[in-house]
C-alpha atoms as a PDB file:
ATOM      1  CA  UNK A   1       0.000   0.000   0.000  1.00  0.00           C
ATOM      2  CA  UNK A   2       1.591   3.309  -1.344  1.00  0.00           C
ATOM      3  CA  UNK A   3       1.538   5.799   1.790  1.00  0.00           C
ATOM      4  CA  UNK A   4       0.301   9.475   1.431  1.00  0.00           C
ATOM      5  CA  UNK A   5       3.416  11.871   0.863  1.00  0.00           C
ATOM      6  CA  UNK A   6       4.032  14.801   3.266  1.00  0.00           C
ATOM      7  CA  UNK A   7       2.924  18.317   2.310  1.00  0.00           C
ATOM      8  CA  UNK A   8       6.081  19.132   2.414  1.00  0.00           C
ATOM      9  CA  UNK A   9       6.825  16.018  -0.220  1.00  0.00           C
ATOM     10  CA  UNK A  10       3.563  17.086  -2.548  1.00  0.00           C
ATOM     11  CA  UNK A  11       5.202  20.738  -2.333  1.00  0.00           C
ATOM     12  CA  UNK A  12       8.019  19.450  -4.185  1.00  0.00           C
ATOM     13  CA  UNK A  13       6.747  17.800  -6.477  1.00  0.00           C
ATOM     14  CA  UNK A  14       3.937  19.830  -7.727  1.00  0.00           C
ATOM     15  CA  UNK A  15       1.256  22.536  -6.839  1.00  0.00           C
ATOM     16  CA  UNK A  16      -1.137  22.000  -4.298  1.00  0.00           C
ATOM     17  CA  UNK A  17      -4.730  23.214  -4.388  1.00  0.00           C
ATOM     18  CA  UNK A  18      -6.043  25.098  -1.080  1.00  0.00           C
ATOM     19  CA  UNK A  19      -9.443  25.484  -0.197  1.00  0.00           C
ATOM     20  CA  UNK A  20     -11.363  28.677   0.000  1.00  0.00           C
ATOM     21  CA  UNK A  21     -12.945  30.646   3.261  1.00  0.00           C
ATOM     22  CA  UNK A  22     -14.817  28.813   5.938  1.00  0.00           C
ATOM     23  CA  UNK A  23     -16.737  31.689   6.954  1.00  0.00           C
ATOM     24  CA  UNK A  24     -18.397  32.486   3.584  1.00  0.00           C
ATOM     25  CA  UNK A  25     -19.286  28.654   3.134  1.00  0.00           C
ATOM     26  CA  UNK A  26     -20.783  28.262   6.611  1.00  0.00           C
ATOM     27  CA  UNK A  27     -22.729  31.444   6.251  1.00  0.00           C
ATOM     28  CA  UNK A  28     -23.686  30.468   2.580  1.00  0.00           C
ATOM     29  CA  UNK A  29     -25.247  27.213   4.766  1.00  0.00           C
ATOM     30  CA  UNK A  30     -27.525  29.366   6.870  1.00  0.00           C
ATOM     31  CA  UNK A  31     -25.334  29.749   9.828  1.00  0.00           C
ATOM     32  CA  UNK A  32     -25.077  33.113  11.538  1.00  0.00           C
ATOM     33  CA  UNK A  33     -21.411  34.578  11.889  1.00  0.00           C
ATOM     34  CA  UNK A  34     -21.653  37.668  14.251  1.00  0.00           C
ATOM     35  CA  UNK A  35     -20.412  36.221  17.108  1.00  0.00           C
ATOM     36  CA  UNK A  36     -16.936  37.602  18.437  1.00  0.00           C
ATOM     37  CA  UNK A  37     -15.682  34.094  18.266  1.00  0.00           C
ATOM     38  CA  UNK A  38     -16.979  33.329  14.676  1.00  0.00           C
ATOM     39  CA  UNK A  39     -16.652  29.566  12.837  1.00  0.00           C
ATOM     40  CA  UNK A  40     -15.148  28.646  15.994  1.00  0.00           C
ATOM     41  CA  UNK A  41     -18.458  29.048  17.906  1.00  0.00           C
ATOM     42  CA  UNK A  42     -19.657  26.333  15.633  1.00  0.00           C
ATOM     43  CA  UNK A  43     -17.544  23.560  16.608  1.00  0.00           C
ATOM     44  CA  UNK A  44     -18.944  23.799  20.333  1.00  0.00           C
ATOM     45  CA  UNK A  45     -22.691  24.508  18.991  1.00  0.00           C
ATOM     46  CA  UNK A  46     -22.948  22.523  15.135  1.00  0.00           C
ATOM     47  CA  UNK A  47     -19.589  20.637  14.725  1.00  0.00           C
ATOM     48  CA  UNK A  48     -20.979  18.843  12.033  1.00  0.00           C
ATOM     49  CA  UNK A  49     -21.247  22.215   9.889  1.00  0.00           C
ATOM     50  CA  UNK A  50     -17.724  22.458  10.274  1.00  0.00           C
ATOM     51  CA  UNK A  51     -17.391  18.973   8.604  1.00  0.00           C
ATOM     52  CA  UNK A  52     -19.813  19.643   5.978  1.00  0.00           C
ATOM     53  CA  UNK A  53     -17.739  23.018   4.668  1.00  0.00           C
ATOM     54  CA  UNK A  54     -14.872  21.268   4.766  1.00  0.00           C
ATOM     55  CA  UNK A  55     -16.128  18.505   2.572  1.00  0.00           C
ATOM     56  CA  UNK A  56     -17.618  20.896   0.254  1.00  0.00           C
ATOM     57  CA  UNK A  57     -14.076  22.121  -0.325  1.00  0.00           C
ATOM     58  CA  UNK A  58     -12.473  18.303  -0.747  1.00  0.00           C
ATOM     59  CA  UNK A  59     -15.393  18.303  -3.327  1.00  0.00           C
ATOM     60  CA  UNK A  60     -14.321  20.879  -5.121  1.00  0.00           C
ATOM     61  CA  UNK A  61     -10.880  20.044  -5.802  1.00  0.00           C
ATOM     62  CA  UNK A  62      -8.814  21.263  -2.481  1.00  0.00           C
ATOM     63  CA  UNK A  63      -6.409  19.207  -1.629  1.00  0.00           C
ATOM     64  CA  UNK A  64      -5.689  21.051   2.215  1.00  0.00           C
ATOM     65  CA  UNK A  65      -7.859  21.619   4.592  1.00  0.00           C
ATOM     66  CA  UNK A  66      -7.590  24.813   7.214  1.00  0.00           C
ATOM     67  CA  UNK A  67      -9.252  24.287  10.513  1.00  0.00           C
ATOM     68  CA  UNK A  68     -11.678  26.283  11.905  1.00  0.00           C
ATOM     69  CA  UNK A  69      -9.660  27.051  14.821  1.00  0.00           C
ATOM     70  CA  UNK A  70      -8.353  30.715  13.187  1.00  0.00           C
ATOM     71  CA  UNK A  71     -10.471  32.113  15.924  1.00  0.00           C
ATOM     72  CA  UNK A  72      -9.876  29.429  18.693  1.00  0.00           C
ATOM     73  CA  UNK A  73      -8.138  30.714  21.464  1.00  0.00           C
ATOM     74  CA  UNK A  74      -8.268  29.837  24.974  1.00  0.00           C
ATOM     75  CA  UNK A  75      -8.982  33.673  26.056  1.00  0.00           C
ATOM     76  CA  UNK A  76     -11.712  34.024  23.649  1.00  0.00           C
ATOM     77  CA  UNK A  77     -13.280  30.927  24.537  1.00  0.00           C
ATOM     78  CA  UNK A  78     -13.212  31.983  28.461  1.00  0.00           C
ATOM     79  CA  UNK A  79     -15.130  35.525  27.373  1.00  0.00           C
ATOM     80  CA  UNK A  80     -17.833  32.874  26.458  1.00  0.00           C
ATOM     81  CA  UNK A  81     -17.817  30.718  29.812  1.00  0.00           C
ATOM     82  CA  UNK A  82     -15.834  27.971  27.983  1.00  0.00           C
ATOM     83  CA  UNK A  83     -13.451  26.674  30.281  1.00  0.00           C
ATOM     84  CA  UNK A  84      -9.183  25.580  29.529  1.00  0.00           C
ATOM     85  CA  UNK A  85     -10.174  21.958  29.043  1.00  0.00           C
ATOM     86  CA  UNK A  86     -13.327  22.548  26.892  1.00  0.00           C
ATOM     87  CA  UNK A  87     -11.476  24.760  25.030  1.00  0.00           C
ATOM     88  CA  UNK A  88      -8.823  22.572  24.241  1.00  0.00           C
ATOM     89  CA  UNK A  89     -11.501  19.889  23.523  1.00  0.00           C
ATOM     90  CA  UNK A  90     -13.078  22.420  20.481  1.00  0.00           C
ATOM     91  CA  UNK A  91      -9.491  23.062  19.422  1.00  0.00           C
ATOM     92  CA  UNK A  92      -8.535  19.290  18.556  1.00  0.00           C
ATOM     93  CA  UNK A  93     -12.164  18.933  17.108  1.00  0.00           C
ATOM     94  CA  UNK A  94     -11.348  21.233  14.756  1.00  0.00           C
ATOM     95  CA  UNK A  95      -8.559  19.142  13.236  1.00  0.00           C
ATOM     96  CA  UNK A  96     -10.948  15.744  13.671  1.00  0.00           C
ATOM     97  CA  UNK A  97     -13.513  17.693  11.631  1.00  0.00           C
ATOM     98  CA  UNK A  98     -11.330  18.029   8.393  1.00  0.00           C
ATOM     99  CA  UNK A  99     -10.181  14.321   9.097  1.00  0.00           C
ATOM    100  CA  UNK A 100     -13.809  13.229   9.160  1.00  0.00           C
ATOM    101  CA  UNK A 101     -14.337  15.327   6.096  1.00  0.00           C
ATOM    102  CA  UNK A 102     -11.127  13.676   4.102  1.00  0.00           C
ATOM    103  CA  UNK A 103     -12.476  10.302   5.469  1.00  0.00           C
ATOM    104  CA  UNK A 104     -15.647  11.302   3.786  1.00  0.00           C
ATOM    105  CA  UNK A 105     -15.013  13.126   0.443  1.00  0.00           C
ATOM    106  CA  UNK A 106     -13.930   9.767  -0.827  1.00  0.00           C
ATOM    107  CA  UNK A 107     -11.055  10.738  -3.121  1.00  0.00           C
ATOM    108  CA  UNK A 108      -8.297   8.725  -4.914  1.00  0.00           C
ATOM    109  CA  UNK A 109      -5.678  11.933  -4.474  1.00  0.00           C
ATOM    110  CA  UNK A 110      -3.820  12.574  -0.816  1.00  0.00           C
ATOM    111  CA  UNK A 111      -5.849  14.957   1.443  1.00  0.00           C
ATOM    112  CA  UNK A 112      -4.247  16.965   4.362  1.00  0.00           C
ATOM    113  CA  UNK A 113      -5.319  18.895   7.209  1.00  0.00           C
ATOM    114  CA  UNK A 114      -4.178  22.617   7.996  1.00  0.00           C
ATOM    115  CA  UNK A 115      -4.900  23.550  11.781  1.00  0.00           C
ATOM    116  CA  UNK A 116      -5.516  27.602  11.304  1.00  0.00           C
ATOM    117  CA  UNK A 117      -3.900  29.565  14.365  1.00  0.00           C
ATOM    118  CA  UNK A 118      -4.923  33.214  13.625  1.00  0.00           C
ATOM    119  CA  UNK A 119      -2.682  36.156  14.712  1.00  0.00           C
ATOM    120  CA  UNK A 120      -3.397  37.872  18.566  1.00  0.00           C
ATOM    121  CA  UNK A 121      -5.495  40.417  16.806  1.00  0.00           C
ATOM    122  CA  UNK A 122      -8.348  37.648  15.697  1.00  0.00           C
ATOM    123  CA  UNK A 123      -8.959  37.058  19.239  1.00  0.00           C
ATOM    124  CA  UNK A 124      -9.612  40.794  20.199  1.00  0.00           C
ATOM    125  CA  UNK A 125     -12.330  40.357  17.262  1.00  0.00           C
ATOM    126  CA  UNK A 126     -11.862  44.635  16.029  1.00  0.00           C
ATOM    127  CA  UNK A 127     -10.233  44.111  12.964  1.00  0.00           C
ATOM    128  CA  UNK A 128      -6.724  44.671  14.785  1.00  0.00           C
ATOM    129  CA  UNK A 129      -5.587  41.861  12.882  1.00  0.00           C
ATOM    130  CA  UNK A 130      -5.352  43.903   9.635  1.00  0.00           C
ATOM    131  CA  UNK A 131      -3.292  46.361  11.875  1.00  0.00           C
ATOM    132  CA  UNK A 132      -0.903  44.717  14.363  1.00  0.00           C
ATOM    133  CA  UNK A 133       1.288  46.257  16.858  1.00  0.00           C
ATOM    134  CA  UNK A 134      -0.777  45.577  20.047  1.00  0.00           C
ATOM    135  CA  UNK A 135       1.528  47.120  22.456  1.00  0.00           C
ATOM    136  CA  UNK A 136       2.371  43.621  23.086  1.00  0.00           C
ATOM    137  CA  UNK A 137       6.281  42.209  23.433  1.00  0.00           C
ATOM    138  CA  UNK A 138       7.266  39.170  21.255  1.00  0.00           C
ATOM    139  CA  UNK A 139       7.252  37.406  24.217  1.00  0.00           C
ATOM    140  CA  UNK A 140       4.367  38.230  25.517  1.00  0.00           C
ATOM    141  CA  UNK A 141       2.764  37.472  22.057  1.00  0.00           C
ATOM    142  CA  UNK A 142       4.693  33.665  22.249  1.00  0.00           C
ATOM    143  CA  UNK A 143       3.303  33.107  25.124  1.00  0.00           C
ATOM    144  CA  UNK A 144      -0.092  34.039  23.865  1.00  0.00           C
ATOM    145  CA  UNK A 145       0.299  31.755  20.710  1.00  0.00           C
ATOM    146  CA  UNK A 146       2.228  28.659  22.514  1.00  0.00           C
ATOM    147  CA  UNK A 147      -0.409  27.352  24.367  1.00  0.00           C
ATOM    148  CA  UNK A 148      -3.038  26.126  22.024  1.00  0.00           C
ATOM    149  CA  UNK A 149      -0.394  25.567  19.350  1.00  0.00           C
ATOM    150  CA  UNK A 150       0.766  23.147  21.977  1.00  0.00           C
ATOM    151  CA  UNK A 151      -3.223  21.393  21.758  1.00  0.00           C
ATOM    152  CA  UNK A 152      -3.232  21.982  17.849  1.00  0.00           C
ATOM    153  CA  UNK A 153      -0.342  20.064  17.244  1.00  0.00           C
ATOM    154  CA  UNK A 154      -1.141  17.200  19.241  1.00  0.00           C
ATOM    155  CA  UNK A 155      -4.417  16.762  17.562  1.00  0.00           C
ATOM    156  CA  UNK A 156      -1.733  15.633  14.639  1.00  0.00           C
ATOM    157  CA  UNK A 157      -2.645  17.914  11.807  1.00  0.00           C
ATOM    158  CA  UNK A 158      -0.368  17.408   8.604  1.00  0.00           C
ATOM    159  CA  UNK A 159       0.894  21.300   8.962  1.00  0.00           C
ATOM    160  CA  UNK A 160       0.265  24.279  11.795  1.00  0.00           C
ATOM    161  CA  UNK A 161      -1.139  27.164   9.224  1.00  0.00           C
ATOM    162  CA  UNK A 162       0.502  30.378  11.004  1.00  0.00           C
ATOM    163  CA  UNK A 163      -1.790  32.875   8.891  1.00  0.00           C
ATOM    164  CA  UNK A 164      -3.446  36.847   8.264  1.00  0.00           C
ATOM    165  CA  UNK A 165       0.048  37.146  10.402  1.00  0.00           C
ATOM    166  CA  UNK A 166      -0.010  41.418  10.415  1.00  0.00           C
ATOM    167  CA  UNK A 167       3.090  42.012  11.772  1.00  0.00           C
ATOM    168  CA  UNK A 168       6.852  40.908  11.677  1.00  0.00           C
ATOM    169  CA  UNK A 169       7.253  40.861  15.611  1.00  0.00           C
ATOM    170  CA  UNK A 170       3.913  38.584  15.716  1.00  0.00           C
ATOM    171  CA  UNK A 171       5.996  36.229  13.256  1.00  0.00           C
ATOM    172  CA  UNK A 172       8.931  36.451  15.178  1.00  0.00           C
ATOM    173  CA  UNK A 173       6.691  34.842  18.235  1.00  0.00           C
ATOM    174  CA  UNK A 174       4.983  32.688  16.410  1.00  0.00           C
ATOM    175  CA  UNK A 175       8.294  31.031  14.717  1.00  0.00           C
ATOM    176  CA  UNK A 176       9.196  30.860  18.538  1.00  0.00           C
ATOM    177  CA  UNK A 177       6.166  29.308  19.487  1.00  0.00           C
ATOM    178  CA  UNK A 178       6.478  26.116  17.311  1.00  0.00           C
ATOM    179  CA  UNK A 179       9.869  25.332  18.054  1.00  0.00           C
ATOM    180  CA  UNK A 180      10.011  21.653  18.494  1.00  0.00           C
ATOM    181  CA  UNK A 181       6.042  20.467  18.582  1.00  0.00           C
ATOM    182  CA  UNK A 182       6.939  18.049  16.145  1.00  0.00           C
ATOM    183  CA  UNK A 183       4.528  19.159  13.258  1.00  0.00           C
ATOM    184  CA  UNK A 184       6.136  21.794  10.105  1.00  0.00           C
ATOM    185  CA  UNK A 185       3.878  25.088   9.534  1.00  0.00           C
ATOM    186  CA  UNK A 186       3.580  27.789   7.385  1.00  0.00           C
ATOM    187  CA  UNK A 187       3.517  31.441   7.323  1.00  0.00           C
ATOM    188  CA  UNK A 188       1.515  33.912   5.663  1.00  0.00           C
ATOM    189  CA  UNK A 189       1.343  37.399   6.114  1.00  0.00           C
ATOM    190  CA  UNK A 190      -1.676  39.972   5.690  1.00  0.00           C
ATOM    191  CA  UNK A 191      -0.216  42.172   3.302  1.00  0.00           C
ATOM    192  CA  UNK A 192      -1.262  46.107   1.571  1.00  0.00           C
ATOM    193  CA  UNK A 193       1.389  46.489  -1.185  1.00  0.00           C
ATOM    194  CA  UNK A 194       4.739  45.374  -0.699  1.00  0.00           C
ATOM    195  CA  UNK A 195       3.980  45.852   3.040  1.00  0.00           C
ATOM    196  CA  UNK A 196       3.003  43.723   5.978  1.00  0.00           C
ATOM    197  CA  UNK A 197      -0.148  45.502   7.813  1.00  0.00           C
ATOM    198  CA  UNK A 198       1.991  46.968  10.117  1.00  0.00           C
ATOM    199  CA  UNK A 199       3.943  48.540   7.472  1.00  0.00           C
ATOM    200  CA  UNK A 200       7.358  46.708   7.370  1.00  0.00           C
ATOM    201  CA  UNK A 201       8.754  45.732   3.796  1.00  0.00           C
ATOM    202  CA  UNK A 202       8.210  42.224   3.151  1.00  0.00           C
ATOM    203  CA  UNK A 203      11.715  41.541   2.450  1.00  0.00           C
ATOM    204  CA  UNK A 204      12.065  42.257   6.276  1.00  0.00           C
ATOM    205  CA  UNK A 205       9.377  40.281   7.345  1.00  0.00           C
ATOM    206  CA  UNK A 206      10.057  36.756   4.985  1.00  0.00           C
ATOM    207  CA  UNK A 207      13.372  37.129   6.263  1.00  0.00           C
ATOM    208  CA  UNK A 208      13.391  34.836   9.668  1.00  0.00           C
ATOM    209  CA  UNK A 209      11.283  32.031   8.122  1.00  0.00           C
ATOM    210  CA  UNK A 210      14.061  31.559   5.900  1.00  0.00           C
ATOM    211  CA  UNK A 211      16.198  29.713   9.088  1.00  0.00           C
ATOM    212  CA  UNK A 212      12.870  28.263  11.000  1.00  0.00           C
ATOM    213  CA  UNK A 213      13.302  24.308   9.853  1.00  0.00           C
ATOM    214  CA  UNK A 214       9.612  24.137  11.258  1.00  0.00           C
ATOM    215  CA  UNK A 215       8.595  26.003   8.386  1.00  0.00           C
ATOM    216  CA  UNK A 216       7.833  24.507   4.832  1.00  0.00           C
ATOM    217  CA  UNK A 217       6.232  27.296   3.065  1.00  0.00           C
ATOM    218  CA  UNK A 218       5.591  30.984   3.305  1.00  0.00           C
ATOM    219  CA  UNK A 219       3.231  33.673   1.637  1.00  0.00           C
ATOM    220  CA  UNK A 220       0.516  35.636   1.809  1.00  0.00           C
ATOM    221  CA  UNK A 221      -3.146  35.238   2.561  1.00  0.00           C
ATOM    222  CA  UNK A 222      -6.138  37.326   3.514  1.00  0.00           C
ATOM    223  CA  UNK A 223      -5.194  40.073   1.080  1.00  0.00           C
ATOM    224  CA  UNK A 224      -5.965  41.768  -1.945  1.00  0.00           C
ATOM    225  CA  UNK A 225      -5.388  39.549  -5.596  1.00  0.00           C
ATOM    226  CA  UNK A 226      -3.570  42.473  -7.029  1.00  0.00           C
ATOM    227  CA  UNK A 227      -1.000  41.988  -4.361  1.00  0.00           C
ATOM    228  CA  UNK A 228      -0.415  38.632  -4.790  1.00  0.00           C
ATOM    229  CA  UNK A 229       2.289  38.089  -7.633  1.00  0.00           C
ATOM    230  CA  UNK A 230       5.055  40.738  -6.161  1.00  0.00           C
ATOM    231  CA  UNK A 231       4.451  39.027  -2.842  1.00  0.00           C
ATOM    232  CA  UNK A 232       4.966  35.688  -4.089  1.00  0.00           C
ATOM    233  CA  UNK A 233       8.529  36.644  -5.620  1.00  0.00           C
ATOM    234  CA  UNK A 234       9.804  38.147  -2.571  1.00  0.00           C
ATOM    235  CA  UNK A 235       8.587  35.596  -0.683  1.00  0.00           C
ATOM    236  CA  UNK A 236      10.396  32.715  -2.565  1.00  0.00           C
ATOM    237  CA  UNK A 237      13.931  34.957  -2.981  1.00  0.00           C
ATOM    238  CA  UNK A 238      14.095  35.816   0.468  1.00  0.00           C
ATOM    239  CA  UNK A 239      13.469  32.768   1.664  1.00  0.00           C
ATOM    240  CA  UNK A 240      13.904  29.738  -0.750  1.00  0.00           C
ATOM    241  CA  UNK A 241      10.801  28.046   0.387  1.00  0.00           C
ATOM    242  CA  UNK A 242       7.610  26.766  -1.372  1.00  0.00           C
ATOM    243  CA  UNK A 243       5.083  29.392  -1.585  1.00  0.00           C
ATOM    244  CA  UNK A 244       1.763  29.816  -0.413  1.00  0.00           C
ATOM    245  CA  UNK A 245      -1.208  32.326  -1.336  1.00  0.00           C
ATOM    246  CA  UNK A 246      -4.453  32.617  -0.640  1.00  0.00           C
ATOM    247  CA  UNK A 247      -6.095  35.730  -1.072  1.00  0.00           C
ATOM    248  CA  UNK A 248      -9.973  37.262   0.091  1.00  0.00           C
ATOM    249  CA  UNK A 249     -12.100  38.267  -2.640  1.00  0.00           C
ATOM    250  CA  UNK A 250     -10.788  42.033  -3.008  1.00  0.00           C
ATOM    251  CA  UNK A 251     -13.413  43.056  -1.061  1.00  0.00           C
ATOM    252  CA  UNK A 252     -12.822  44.873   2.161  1.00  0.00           C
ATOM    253  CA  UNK A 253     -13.618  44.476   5.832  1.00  0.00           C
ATOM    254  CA  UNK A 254     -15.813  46.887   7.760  1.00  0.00           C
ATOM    255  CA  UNK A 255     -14.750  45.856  11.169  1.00  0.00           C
ATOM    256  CA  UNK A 256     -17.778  48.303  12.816  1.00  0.00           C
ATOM    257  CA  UNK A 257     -20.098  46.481  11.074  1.00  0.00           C
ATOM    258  CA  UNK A 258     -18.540  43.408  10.666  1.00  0.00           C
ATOM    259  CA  UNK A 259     -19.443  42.798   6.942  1.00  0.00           C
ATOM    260  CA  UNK A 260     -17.961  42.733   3.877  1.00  0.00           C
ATOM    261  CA  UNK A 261     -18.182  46.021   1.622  1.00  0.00           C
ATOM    262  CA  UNK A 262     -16.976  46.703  -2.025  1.00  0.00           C
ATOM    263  CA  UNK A 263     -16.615  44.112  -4.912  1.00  0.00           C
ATOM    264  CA  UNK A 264     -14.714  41.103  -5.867  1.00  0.00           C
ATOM    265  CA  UNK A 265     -11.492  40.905  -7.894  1.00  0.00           C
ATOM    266  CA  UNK A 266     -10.735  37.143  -7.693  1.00  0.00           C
ATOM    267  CA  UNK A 267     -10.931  34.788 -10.690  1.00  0.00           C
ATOM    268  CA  UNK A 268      -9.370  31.764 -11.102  1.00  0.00           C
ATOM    269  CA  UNK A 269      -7.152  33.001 -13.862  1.00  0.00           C
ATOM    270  CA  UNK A 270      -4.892  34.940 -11.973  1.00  0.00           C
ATOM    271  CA  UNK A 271      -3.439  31.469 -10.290  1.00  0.00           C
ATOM    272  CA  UNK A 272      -1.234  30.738 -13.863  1.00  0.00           C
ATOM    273  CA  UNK A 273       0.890  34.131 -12.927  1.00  0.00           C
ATOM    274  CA  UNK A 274       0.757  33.158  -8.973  1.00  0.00           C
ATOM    275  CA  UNK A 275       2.094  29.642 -10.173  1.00  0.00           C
ATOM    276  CA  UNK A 276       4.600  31.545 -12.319  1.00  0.00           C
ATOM    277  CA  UNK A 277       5.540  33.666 -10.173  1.00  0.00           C
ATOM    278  CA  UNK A 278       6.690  30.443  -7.698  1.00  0.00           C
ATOM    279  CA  UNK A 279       3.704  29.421  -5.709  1.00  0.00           C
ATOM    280  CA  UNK A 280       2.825  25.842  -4.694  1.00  0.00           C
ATOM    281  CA  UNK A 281       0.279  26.193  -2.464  1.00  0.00           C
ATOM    282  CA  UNK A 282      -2.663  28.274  -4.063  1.00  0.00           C
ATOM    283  CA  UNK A 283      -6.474  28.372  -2.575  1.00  0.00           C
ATOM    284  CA  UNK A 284      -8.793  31.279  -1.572  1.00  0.00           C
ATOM    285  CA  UNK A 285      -9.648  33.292   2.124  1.00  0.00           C
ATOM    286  CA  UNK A 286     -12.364  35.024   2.824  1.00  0.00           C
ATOM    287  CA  UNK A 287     -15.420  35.354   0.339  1.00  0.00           C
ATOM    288  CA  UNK A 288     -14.010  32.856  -1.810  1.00  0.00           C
ATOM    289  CA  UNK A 289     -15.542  29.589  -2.102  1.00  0.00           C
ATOM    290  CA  UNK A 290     -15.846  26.525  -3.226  1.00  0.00           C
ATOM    291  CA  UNK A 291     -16.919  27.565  -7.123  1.00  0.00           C
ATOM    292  CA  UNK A 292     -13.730  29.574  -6.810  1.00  0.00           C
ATOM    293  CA  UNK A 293     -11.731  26.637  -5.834  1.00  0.00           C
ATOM    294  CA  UNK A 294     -12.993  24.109  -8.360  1.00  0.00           C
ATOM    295  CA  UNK A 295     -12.128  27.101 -11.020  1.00  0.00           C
ATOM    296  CA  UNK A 296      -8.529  26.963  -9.100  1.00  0.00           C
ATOM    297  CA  UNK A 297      -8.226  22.891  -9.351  1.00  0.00           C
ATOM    298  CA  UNK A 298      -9.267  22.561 -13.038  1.00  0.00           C
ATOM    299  CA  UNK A 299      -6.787  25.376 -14.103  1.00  0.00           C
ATOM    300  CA  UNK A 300      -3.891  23.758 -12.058  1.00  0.00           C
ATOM    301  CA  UNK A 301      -4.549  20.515 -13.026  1.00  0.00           C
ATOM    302  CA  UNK A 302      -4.630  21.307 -16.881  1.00  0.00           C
ATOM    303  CA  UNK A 303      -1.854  23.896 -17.082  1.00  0.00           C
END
């Protein structure tokens, strides 16, 4: 029996198709999002949604998985009354949930699982995540981000996704905080421009992933399409890694109102110059779903 090849393995050999936003897919389902913990609130009150987005990815052609754990954090479970252990429970469910959804999609091509650990910002639920700079030390943020890494990466989830990372000091602490857990990640930055959010050149910021062994890939997600392609050059010069992208629709957040304004600029064209440009690991965020993704698939798979 021919055993299923690391992400890291499938990386090198090829391109790898991501899947698209969770939110958008659970809220195309019915479900509502307000809430400050958002698709995270889910796997405590309708896991099996969870299980039924992901598989509606799988359908569509993704090969990876990311957990809906983005928003999982043991501080914003405890504003809800969810205690340290419960917590941790709804954390590892959310890497059994894409398992039970690769167990069910019932494909012939390797599946793997992505457990999502959003930047600091994601728990304060304001939109500071498209800012950064909390007034918060890189160690304080590692210890922040440690802990429920630590749970994550027990559940045994192919790859930690490190993601809509705003800052270069947040990286800094999160490239501490998986130091020797035993599973690889990536790293992707929420970019404007050639700019992290926080406003350091991306040359900068790519640079320390370069010497993390954790890490297998690095890019961008959670940002604009136009700002892809630069992005994905830098990221693969600086630091002679894979690269992964996966931007929103081009439409922007309204963190007041907590809804999505303006239009979208995704199409499933613009993947052949992301491949181009270097990346291996190409999907969708926020507002894109899974007719998006099976666009993605087919154009990979016939290019």
């Amino acid at each position: 029996m021919t055993s299923t090849p690391s992400l890291a393995e499938a990386l090198a050999a090829g391109t790898v198709v991501l899947d698209g936003g969770m939110s958008n897919q659970l809220e195309s389902a019915g479900h509502d999002l307000s809430d400050e913990l958002w698709s995270a609130r889910l796997l405590a009150e309708q896991p099996e949604a969870v299980t039924e987005a992901h598989l509606a990815y799988f359908r569509a052609g993704a090969d990876v998985a990311i957990t809906a754990s983005y928003q999982a954090t043991f501080e914003g479970f405890a504003k809800r009354g969810i205690g340290h252990d419960r917590a941790a429970e709804l954390m590892t469910l959310s890497v059994e949930s894409a398992r039970e959804a690769a167990r069910r999609a019932r494909v012939s091509r390797p599946l793997w699982v992505a457990a999502s650990a959003g930047p600091y910002g994601a728990m304060l639920a304001d939109g500071s995540e498209y800012r950064g700079r909390y007034g918060l030390s890189v160690d304080e943020l590692e210890r922040f981000h440690r802990p429920r890494l630590e749970v994550l990466a027990a559940a045994r989830p192919d790859v930690l996704a490190l993601e809509t990372v705003p800052d270069a000091d947040e990286a800094t602490a999160l490239l501490r905080a998986v130091r020797g857990l035993g599973v690889p990640a990536w790293l992707t930055y929420s970019v404007a421009g050639d700019r992290t959010r926080a406003g350091q050149p991306l040359e900068e910021a790519f640079a320390p992933a370069a010497e993390a062994d954790e890490v297998i890939a690095v890019g961008v997600n959670c940002c604009a399409p136009q700002d892809v392609e630069a992005a994905v050059a830098t990221a693969a010069r600086v630091t002679g890694k894979p690269v992964v992208v996966y931007p929103n629709s081009g439409e922007t957040w309204d963190a007041g109102v907590r809804a999505w304004t303006g239009r979208s600029s995704f199409t499933a064209g613009q993947v052949k110059g992301w491949q181009q440009a270097g990346a291996r690991m190409i999907g969708g965020c926020c507002r894109v779903g899974p007719d998006a993704i099976a666009g993605i698939a087919e154009t990979l798979r016939t290019a």
